[in-house]
Protein backbone atom coordinates (compact mmCIF):
# COMPACT_ATOMS: atom_id res chain seq x y z
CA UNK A 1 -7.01 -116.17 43.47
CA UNK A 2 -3.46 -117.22 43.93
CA UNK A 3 -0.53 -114.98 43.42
CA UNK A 4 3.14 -114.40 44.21
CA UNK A 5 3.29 -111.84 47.43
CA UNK A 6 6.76 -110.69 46.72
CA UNK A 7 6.55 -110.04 42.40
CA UNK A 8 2.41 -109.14 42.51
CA UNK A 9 2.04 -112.59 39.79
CA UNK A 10 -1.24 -113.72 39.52
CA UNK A 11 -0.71 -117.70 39.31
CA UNK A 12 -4.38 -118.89 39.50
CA UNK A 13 -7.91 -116.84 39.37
CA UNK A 14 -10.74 -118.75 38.72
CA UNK A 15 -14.66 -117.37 39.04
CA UNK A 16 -17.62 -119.87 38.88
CA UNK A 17 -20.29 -120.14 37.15
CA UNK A 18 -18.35 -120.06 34.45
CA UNK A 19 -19.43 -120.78 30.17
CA UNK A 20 -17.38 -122.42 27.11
CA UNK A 21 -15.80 -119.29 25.01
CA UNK A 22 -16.13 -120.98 21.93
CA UNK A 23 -20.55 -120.85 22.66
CA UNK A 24 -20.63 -117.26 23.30
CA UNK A 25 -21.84 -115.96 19.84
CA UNK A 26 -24.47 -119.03 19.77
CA UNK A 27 -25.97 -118.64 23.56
CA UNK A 28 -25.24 -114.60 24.13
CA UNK A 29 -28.75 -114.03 24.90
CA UNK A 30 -28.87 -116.98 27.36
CA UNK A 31 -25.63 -115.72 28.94
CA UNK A 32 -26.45 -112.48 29.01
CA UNK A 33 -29.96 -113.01 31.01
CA UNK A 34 -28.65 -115.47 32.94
CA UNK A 35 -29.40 -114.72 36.74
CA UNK A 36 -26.29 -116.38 37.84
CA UNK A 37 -24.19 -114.25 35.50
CA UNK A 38 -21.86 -116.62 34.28
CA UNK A 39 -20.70 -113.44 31.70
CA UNK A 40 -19.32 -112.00 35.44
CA UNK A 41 -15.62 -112.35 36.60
CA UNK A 42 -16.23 -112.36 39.98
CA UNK A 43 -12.50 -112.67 40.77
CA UNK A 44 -12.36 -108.95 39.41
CA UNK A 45 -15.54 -107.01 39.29
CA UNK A 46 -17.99 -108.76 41.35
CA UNK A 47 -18.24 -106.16 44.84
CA UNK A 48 -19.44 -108.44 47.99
CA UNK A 49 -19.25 -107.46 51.91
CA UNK A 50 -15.67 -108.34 53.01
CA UNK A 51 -17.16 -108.98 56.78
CA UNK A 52 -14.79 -110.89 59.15
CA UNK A 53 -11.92 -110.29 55.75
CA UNK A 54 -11.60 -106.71 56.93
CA UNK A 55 -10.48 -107.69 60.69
CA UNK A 56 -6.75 -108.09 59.48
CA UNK A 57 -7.10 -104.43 58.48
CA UNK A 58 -8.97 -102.79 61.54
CA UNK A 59 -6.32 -104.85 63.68
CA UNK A 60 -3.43 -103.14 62.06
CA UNK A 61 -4.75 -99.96 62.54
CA UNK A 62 -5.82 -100.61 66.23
CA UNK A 63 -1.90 -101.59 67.04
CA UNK A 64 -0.73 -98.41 65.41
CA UNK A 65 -2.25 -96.61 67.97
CA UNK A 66 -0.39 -94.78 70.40
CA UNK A 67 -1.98 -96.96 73.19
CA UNK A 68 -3.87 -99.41 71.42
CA UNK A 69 -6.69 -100.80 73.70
CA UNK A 70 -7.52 -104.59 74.64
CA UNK A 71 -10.91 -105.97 72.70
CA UNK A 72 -14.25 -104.79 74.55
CA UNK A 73 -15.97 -107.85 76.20
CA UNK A 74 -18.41 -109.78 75.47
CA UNK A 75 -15.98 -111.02 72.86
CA UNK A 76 -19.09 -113.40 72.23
CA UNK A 77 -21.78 -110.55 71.57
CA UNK A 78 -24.01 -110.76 68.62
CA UNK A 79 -23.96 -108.07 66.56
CA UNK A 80 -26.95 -106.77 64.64
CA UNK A 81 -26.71 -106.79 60.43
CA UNK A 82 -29.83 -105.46 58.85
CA UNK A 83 -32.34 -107.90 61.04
CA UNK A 84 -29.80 -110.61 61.29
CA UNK A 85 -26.72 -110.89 63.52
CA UNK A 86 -23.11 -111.97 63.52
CA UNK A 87 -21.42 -113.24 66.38
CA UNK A 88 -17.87 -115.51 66.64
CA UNK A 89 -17.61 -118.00 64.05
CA UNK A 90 -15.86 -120.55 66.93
CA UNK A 91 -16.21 -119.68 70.34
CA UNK A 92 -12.45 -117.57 71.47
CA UNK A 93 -9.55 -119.45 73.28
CA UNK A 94 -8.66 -116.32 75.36
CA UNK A 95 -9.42 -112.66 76.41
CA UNK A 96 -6.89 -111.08 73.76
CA UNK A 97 -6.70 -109.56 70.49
CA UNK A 98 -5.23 -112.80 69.07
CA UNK A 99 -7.73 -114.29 70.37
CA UNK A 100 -11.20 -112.40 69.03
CA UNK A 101 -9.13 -112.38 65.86
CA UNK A 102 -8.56 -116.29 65.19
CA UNK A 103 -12.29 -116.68 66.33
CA UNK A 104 -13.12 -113.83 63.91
CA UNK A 105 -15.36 -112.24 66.68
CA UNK A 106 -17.24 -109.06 65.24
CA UNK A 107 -18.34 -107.61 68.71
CA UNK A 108 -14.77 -106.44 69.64
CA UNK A 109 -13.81 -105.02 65.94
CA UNK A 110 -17.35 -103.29 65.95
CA UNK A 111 -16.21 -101.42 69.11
CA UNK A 112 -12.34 -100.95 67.47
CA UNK A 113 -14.36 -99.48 64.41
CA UNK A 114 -16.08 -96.75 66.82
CA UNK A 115 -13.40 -95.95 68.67
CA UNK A 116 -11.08 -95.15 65.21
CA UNK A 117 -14.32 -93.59 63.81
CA UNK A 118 -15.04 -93.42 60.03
CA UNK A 119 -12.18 -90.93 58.92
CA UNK A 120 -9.09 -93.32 60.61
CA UNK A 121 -10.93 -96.51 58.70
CA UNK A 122 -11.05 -94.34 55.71
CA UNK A 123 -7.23 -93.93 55.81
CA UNK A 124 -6.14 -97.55 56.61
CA UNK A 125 -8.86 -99.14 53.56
CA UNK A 126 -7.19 -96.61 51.01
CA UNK A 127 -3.83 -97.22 52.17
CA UNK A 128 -4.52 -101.24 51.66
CA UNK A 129 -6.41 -100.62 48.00
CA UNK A 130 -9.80 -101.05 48.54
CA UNK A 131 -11.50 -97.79 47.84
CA UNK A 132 -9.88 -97.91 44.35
CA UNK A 133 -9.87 -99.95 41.08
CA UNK A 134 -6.31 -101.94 40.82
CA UNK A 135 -4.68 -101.71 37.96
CA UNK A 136 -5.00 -104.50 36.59
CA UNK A 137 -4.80 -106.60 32.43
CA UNK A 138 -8.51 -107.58 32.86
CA UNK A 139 -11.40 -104.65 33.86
CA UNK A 140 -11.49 -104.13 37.93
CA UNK A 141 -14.18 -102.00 39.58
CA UNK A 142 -14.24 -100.01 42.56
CA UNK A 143 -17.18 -99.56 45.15
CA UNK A 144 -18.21 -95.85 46.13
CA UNK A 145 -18.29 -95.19 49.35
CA UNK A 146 -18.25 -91.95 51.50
CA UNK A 147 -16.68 -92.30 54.60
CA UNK A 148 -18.51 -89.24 55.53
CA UNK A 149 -21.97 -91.48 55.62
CA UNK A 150 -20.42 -94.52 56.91
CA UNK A 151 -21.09 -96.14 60.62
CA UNK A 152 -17.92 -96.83 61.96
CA UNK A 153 -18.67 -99.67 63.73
CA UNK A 154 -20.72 -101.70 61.07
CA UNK A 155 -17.72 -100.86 58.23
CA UNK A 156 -15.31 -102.22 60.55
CA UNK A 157 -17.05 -105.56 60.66
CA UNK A 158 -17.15 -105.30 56.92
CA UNK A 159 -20.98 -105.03 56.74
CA UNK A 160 -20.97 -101.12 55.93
CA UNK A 161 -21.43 -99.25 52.92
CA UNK A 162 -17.77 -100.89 51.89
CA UNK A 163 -18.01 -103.70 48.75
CA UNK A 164 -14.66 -105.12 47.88
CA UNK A 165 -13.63 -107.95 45.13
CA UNK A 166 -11.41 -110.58 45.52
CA UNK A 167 -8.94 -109.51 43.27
CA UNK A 168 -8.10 -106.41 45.92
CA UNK A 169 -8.42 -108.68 48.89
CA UNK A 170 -5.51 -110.70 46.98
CA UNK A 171 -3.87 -107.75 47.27
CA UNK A 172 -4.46 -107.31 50.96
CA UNK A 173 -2.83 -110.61 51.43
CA UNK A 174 0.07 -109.80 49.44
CA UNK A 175 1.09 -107.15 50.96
CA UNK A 176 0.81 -109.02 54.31
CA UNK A 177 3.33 -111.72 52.74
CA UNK A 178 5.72 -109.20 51.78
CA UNK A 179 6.42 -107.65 54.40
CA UNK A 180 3.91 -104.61 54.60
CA UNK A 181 4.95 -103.52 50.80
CA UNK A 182 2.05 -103.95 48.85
CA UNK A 183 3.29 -105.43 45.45
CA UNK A 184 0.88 -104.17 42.17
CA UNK A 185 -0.83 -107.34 40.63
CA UNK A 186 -0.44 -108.45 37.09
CA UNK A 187 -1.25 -111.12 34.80
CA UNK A 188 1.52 -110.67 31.90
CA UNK A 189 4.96 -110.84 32.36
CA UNK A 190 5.37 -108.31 29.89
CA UNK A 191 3.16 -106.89 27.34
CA UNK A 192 1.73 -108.90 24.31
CA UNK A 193 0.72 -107.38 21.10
CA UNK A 194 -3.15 -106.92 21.31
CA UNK A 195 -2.66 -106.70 25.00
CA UNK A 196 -1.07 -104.49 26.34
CA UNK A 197 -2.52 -103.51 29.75
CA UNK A 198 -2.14 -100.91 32.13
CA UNK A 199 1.71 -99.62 33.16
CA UNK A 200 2.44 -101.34 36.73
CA UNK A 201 2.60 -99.21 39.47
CA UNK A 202 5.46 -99.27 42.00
CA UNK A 203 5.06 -101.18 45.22
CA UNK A 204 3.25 -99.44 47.54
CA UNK A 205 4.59 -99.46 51.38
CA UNK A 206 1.54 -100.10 53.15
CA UNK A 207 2.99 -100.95 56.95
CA UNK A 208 6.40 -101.29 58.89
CA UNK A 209 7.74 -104.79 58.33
CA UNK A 210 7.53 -105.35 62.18
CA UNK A 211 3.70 -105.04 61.76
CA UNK A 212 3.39 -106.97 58.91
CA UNK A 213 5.33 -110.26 60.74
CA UNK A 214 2.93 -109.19 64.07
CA UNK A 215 -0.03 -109.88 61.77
CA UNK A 216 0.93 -112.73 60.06
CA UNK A 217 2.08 -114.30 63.84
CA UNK A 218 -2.31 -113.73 64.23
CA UNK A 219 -3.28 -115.89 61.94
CA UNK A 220 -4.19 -119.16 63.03
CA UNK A 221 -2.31 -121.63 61.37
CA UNK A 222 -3.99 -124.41 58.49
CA UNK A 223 -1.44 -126.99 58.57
CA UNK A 224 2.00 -125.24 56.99
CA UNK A 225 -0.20 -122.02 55.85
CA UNK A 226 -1.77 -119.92 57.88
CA UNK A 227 -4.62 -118.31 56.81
CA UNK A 228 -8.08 -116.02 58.32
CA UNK A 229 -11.54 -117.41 57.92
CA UNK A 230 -14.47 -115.54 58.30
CA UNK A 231 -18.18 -114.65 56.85
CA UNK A 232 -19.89 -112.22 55.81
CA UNK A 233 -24.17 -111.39 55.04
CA UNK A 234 -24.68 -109.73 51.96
CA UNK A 235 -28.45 -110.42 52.11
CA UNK A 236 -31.37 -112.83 53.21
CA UNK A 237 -30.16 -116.08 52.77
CA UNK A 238 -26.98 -115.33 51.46
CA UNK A 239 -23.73 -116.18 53.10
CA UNK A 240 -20.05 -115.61 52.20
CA UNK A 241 -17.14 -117.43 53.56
CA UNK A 242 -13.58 -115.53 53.20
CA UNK A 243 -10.56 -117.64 53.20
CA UNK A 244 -7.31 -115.33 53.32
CA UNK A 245 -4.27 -117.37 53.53
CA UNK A 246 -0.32 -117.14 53.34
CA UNK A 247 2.09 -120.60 52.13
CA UNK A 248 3.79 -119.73 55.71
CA UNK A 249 4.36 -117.22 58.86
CA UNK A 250 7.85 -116.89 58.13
CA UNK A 251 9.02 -117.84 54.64
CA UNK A 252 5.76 -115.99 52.96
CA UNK A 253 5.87 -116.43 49.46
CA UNK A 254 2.55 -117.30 48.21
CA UNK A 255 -0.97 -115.57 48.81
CA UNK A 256 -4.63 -117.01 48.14
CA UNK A 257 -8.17 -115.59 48.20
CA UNK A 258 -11.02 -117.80 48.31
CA UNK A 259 -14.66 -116.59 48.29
CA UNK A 260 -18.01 -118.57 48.54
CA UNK A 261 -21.15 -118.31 48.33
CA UNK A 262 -23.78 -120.25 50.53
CA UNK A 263 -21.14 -123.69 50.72
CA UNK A 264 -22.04 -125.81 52.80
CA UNK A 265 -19.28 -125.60 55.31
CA UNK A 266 -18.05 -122.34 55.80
CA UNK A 267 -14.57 -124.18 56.46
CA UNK A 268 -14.64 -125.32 52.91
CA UNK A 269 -12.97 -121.86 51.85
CA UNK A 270 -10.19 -122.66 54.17
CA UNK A 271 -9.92 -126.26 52.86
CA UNK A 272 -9.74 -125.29 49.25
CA UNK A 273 -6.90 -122.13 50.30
CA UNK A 274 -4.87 -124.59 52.04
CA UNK A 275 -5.08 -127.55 49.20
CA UNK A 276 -3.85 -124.30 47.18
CA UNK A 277 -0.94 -122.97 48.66
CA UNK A 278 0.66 -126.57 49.46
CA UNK A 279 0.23 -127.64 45.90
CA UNK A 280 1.93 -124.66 45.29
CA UNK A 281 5.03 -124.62 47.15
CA UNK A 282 5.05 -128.38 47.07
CA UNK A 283 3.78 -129.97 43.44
CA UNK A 284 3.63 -133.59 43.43
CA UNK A 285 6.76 -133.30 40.49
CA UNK A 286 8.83 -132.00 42.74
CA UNK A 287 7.97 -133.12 46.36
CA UNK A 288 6.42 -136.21 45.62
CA UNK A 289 6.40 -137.28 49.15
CA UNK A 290 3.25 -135.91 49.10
CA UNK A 291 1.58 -138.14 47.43
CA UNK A 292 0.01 -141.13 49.19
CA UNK A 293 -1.38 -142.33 46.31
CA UNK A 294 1.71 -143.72 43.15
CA UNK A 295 -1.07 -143.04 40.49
CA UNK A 296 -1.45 -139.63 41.45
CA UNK A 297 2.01 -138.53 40.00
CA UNK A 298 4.51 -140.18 37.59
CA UNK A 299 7.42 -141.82 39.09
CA UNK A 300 10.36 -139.00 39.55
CA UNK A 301 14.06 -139.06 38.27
CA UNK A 302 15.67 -140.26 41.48
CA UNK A 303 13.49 -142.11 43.03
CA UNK A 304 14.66 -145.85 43.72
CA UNK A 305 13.25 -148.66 42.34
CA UNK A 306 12.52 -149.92 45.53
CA UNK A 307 10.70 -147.39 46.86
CA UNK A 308 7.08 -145.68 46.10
CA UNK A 309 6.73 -142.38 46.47
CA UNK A 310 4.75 -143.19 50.43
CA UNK A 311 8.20 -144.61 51.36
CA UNK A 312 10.51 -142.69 49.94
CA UNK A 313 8.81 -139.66 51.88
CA UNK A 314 9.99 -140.11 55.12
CA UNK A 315 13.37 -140.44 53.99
CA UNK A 316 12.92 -136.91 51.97
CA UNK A 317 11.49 -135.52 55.14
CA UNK A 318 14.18 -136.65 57.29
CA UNK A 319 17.11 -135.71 55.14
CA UNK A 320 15.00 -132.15 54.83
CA UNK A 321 14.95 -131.34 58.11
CA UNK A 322 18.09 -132.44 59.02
CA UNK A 323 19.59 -130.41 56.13
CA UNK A 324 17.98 -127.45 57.47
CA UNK A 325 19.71 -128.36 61.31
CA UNK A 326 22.33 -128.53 59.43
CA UNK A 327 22.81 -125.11 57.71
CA UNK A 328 20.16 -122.88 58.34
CA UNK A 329 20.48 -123.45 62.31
CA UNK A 330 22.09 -120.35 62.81
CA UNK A 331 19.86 -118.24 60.74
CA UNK A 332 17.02 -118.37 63.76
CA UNK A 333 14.28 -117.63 60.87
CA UNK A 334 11.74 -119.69 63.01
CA UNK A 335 12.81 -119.20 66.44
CA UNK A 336 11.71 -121.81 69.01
CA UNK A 337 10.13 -123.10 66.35
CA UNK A 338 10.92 -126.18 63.90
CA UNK A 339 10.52 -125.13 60.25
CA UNK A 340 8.48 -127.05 58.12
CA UNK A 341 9.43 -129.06 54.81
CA UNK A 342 7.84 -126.32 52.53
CA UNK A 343 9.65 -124.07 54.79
CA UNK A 344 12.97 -125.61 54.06
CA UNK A 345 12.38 -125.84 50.65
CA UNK A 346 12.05 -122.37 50.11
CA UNK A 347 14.95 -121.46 52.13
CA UNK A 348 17.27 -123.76 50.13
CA UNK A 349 16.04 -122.35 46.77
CA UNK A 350 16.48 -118.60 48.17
CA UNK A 351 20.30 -119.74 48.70
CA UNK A 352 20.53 -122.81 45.90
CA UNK A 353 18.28 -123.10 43.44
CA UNK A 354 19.37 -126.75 42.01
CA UNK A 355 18.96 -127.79 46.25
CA UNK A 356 15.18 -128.41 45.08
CA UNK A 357 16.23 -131.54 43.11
CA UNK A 358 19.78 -132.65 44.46
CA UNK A 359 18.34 -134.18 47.68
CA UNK A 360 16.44 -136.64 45.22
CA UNK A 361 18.51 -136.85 42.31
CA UNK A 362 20.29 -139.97 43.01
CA UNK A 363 22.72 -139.74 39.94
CA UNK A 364 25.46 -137.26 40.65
CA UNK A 365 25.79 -136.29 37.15
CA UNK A 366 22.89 -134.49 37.23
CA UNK A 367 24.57 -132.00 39.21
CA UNK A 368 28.43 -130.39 39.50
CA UNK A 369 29.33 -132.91 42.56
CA UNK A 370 31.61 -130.82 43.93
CA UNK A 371 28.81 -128.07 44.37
CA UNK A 372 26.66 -130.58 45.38
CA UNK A 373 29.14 -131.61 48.09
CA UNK A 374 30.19 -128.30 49.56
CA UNK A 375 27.75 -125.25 48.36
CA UNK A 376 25.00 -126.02 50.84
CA UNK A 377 27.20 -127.01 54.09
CA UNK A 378 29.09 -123.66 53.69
CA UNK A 379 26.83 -121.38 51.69
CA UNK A 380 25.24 -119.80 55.24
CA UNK A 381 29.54 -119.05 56.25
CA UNK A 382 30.03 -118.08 53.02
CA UNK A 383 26.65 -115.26 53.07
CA UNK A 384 27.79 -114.45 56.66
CA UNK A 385 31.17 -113.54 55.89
CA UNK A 386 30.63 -111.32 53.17
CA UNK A 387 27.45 -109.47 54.20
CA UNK A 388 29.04 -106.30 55.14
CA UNK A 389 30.23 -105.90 51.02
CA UNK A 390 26.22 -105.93 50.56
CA UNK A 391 25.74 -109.51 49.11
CA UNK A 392 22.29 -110.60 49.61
CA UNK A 393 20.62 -114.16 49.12
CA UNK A 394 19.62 -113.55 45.74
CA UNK A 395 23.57 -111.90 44.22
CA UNK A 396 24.63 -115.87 46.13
């Protein structure tokens, strides 16, 4: 699943196996007794152990203790699953929470788990919408579970009593992107006649922005994302790989989901994420730098004749980051550290939309040159100066 952090818009949600629509009348028995379930939208209604998922969670709740504790050594310890047994899925870098975490270690969240106890995890789950059915245009499900009954330390790891679909990890991710608000997902703009769906629900604070950027600065990063791999068991021979994954640490726009079963690489969750997210913030028709290959996308307005869209990249990626020296110096969004292209990108839109296209729109016509000239060297004065009469990025 794919969807917008900050508006809850689901962009992408895709469940395999899948069947042709227009055979259902003709093969409904087939489909119907299929083991596989094709009939099944996993993306909504199909409940799996989150395992190494839920560490983002049981994290967050650790740190909002008064005096949060360090992770219990042996990071490394296997832990036992119903007659199997988890341990790291690489081995950690380091002794700290950051650490265990980007290694996805279950021996140190199992102990976090027992020392919250059941009725603290029961809190934190609901408060991130997994113990109820989302609202939602297509039918969602819910897992019972009594917290009451549940081991601590084994829910923690995400290999309790505790199911969970994709479609509400999506939402975990989301509200992770937007700052700690949890944003209600939704497939129609509006409603249609003949489908109508449920009323959205307001956004949902979940945890203090401050948390929400600590989290996110936990992730490991995948290239420009960043993103949390981990497995799960959810039976003999069956093995789950959990990609959660944000566009970016600090310009968070987009949120993906990806969950496999028995792949062959457990990294191939991760691989399919990432692909996801920079595709998204960076299609081939509009940051065709991308592409190393011409045939992959049609030539773009702009582009010189001389150039193919291989060469032409560096010179986009140059002119981008220098653009962002430029004028979003002063903002100190990243720190110490150098944004990205995506990253610039989606900082020029938030304060130009048309800056998406001017840097390769060679024809000035395309564009008012006088804004084209002056808006983005003095639109970060311009914000500055009236901030205190309550101007935001968005009234620019």
């Amino acid at each position: 699943m794919l969807v917008d952090a900050h508006t809850g818009e689901v962009l992408a949600l895709a469940s395999a196996p899948t069947y042709d629509p227009a055979s259902v009348a003709g093969l409904w028995d087939s489909l119907r007794d299929d083991p596989n379930a094709p009939l099944l939208n996993r993306a909504t209604q199909s409940l799996v152990q989150p395992g190494a998922s839920l560490e983002t969670i049981v994290l967050s709740a650790m740190l909002q203790e008064t005096e949060p504790l360090p992770p219990a050594a042996p990071f490394t310890a296997p832990v036992a699953v119903n007659g199997a047994s988890l341990t790291c899925r690489v081995t950690p870098a380091g002794d700290t929470w950051d650490a265990v975490f980007a290694a996805a270690c279950p021996a140190p969240f199992a102990e976090a788990g027992a020392t919250l106890g059941a009725a603290r995890l029961q809190d934190a789950f609901a408060a991130w919408g997994l113990t109820a059915a989302p609202d939602f245009e297509l039918p969602t499900v819910a897992a019972e579970w009594n917290a009451a009954q549940a081991d601590a330390a084994q829910e923690a790891i995400g290999q309790g009593g505790l199911l969970v679909t994709p479609l509400q990890m999506a939402g975990v991710v989301a509200t992770l992107g937007n700052a700690g608000v949890r944003p209600p997902l939704h497939l129609l703009a509006q409603a249609q006649p003949g489908c109508a769906g449920p009323p959205f629900p307001s956004p949902m604070p979940v945890i203090e922005p401050e948390l929400a950027a600590q989290l996110r600065s936990q992730w490991p990063t995948w290239g420009d994302a960043i993103g949390h791999l981990g497995t799960a068991l959810a039976g003999p021979e069956r093995e789950l790989s959990w990609f959660l994954g944000l566009n970016s640490e600090h310009v968070s726009r987009y949120a993906v989901v990806v969950l496999l079963e028995n792949p062959p690489h457990v990294e191939d969750a991760a691989a399919i994420g990432v692909r996801l997210l920079r595709e998204t913030v960076a299609p081939c028709s509009r940051d065709f730098y991308i592409a190393q290959d011409p045939r992959r996308c049609p030539r773009p307005v702009g582009l010189r004749a001389t150039e193919s869209p291989t060469t032409s990249g560096a010179r986009l990626l140059r002119e981008s980051v220098s653009l962002c020296s430029r004028d979003f110096k002063s903002c100190k969004l990243h720190g110490d550290k150098s944004p990205t292209t995506s990253e610039v990108r989606l900082l020029q839109e938030s304060v130009f939309p048309c800056s998406r296209d001017f840097h390769i729109a060679q024809a000035p016509r395309r564009y008012l040159q006088t804004r084209l000239r002056s808006s983005t060297r003095n639109c970060y004065q311009f914000f500055t100066s009236h901030s205190d009469k309550g101007l935001t990025n968005r009234h620019f």
